[in-house]
N, C-alpha and C. Protein backbone atom coordinates (compact mmCIF):
# COMPACT_ATOMS: atom_id res chain seq x y z
N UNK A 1 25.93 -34.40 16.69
CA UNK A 1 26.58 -35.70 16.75
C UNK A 1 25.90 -36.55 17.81
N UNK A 2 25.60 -37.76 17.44
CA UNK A 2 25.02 -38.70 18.61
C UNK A 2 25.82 -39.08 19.27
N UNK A 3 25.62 -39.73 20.49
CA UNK A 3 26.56 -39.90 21.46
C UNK A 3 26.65 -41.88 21.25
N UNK A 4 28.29 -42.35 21.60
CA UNK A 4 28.61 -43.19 21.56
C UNK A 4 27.61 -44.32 22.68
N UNK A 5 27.45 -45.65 22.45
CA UNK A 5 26.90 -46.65 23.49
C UNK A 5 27.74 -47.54 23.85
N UNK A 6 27.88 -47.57 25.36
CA UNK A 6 28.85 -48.46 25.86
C UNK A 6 28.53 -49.67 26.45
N UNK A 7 28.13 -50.66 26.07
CA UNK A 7 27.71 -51.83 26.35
C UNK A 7 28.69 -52.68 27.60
N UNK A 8 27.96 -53.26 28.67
CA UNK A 8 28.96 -54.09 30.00
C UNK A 8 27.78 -55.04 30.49
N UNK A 9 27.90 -55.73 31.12
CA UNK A 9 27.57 -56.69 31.27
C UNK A 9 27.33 -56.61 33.00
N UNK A 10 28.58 -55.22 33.79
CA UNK A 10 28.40 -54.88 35.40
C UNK A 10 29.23 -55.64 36.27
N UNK A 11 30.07 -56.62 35.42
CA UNK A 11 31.32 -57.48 35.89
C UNK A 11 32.41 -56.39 36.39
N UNK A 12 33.14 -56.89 37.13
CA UNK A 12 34.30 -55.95 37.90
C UNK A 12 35.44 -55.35 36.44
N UNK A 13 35.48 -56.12 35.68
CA UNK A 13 36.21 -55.62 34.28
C UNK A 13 35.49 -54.66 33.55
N UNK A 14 33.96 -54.58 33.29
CA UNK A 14 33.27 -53.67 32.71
C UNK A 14 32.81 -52.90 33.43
N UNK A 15 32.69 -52.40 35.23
CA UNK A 15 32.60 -51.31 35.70
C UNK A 15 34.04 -50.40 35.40
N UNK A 16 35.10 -51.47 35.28
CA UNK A 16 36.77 -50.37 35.28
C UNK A 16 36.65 -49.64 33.96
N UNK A 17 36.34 -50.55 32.93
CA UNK A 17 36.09 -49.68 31.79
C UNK A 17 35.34 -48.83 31.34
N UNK A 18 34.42 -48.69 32.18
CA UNK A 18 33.16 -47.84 31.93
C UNK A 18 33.42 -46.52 32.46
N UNK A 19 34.29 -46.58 33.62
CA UNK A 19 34.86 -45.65 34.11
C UNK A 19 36.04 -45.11 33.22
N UNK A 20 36.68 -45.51 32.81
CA UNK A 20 37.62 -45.22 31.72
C UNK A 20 37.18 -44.61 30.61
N UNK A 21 35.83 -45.08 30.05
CA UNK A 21 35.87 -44.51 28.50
C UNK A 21 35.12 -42.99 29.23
N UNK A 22 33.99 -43.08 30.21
CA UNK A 22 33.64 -41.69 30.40
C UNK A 22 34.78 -40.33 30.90
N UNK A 23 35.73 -41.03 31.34
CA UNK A 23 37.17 -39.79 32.01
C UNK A 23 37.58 -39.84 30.69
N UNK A 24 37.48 -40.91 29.41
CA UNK A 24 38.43 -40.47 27.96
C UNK A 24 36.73 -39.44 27.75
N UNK A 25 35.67 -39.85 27.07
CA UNK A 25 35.30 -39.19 26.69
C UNK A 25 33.98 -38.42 26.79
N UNK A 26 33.88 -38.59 28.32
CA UNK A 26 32.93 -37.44 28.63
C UNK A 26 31.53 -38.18 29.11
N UNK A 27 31.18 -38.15 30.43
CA UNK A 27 29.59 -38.55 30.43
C UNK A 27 28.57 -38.15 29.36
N UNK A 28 28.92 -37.01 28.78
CA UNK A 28 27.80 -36.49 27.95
C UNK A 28 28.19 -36.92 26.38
N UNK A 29 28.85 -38.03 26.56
CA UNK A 29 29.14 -38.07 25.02
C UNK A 29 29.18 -39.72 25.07
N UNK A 30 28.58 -40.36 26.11
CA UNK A 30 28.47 -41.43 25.88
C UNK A 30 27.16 -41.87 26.68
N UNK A 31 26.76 -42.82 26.19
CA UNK A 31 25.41 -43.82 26.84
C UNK A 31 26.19 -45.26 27.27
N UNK A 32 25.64 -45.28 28.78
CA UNK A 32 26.08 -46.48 28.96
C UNK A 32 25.12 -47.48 29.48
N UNK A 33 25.01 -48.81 28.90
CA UNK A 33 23.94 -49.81 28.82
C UNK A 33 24.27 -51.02 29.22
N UNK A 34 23.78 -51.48 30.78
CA UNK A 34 24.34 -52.75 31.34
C UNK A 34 23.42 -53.46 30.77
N UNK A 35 23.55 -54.20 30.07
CA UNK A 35 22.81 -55.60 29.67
C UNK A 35 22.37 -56.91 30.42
N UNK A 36 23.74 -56.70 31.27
CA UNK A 36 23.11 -57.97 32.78
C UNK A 36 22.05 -57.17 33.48
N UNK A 37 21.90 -56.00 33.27
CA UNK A 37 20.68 -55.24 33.98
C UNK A 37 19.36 -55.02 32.84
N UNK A 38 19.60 -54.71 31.68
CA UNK A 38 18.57 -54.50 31.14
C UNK A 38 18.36 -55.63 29.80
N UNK A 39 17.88 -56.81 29.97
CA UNK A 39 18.30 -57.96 28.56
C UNK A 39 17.95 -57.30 27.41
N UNK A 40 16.79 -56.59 27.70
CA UNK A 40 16.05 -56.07 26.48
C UNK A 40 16.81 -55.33 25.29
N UNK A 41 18.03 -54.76 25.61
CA UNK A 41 18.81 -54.30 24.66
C UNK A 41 20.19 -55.49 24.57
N UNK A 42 20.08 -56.52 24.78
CA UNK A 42 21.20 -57.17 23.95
C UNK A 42 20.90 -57.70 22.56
N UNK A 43 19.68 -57.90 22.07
CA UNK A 43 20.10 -57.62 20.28
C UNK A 43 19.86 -56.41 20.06
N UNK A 44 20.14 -55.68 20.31
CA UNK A 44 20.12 -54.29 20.08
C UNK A 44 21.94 -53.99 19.76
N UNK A 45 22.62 -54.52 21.06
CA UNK A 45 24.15 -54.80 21.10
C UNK A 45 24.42 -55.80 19.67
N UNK A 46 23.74 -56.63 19.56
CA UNK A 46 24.18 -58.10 18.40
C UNK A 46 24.41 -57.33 17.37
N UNK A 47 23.08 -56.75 16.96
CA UNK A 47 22.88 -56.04 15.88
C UNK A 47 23.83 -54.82 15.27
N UNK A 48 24.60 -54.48 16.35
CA UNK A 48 25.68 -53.21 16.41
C UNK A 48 26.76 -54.17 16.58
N UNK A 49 26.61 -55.58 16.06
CA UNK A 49 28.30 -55.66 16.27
C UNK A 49 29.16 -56.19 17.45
N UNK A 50 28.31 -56.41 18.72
CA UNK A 50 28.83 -56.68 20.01
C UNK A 50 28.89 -57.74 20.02
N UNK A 51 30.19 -58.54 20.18
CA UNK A 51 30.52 -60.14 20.43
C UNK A 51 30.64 -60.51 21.84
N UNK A 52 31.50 -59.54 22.37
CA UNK A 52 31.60 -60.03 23.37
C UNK A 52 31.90 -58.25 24.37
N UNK A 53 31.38 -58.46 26.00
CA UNK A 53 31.47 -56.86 26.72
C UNK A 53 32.96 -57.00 27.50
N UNK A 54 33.09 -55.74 27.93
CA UNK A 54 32.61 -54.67 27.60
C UNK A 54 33.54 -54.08 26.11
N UNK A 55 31.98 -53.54 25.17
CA UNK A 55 32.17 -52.89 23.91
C UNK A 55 31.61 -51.46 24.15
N UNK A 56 32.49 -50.72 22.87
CA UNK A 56 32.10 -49.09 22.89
C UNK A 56 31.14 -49.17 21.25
N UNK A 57 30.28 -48.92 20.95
CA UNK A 57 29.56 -48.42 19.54
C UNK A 57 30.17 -47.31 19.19
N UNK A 58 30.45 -46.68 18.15
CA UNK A 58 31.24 -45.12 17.89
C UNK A 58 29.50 -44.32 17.19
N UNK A 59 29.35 -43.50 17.29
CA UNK A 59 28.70 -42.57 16.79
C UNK A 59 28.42 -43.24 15.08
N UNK A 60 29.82 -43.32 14.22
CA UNK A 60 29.58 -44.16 13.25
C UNK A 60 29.40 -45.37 13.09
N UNK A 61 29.32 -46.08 14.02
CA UNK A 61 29.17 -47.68 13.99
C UNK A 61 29.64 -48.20 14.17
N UNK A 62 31.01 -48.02 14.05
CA UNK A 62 32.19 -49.27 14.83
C UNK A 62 31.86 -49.49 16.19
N UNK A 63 32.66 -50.68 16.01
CA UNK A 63 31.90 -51.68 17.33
C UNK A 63 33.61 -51.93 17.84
N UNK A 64 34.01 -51.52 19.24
CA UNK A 64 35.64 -51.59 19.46
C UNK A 64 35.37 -52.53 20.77
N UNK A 65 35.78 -53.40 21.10
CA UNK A 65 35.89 -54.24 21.99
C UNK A 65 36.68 -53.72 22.75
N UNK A 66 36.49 -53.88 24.22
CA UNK A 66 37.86 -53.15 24.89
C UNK A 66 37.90 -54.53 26.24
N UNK A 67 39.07 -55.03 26.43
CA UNK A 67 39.37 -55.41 27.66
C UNK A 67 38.51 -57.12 27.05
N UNK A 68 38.59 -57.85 27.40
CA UNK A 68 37.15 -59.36 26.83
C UNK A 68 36.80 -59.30 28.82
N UNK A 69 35.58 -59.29 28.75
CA UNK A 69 34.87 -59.55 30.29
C UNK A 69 34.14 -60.68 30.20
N UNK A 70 33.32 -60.59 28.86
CA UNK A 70 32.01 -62.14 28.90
C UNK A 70 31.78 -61.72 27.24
N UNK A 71 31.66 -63.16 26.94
CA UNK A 71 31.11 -62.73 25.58
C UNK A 71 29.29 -62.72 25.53
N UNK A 72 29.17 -63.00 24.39
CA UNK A 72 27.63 -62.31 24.29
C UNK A 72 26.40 -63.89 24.69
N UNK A 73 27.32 -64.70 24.04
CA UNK A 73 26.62 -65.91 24.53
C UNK A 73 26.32 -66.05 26.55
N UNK A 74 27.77 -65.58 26.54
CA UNK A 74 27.92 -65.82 28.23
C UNK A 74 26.72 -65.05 28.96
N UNK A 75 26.64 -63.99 28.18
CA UNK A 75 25.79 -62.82 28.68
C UNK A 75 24.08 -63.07 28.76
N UNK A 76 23.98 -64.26 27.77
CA UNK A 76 22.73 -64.65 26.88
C UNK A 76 22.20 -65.64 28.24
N UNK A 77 23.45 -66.33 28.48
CA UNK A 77 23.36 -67.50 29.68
C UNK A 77 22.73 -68.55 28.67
């Protein structure tokens, strides 16, 4: 099984959640990808579905929004 991607942006709302989904489901079962740190993967995020962070990708593809921090434009600047 591949491991889930958790997309944030590194805002005080998407460090709380980031911390949250790894105590739900495990450092080793998730990838987590700041986008205000690395741009190079935000259409990578588009493309999976990410409107706005912090978002979880599921292994199958759903794209679950959790908490709204910035949307993707915001993120785009």
């Amino acid at each position: 099984m591949s491991k889930s991607i958790f997309y944030h942006a590194g805002c005080p709302v998407c460090v709380s959640a980031e911390q949250d989904i790894i105590g739900l489901i495990g450092a080793n079962n998730v990838e987590v990808v700041n986008i205000g740190e690395d741009r190079t993967r935000i259409a990578e995020a588009e493309k999976a579905g990410v409107k706005s962070v912090p978002a979880l990708v599921t292994p199958n593809g759903n794209t679950l929004h959790i908490n709204f921090g910035a949307s993707m434009a915001d993120v785009k600047g």
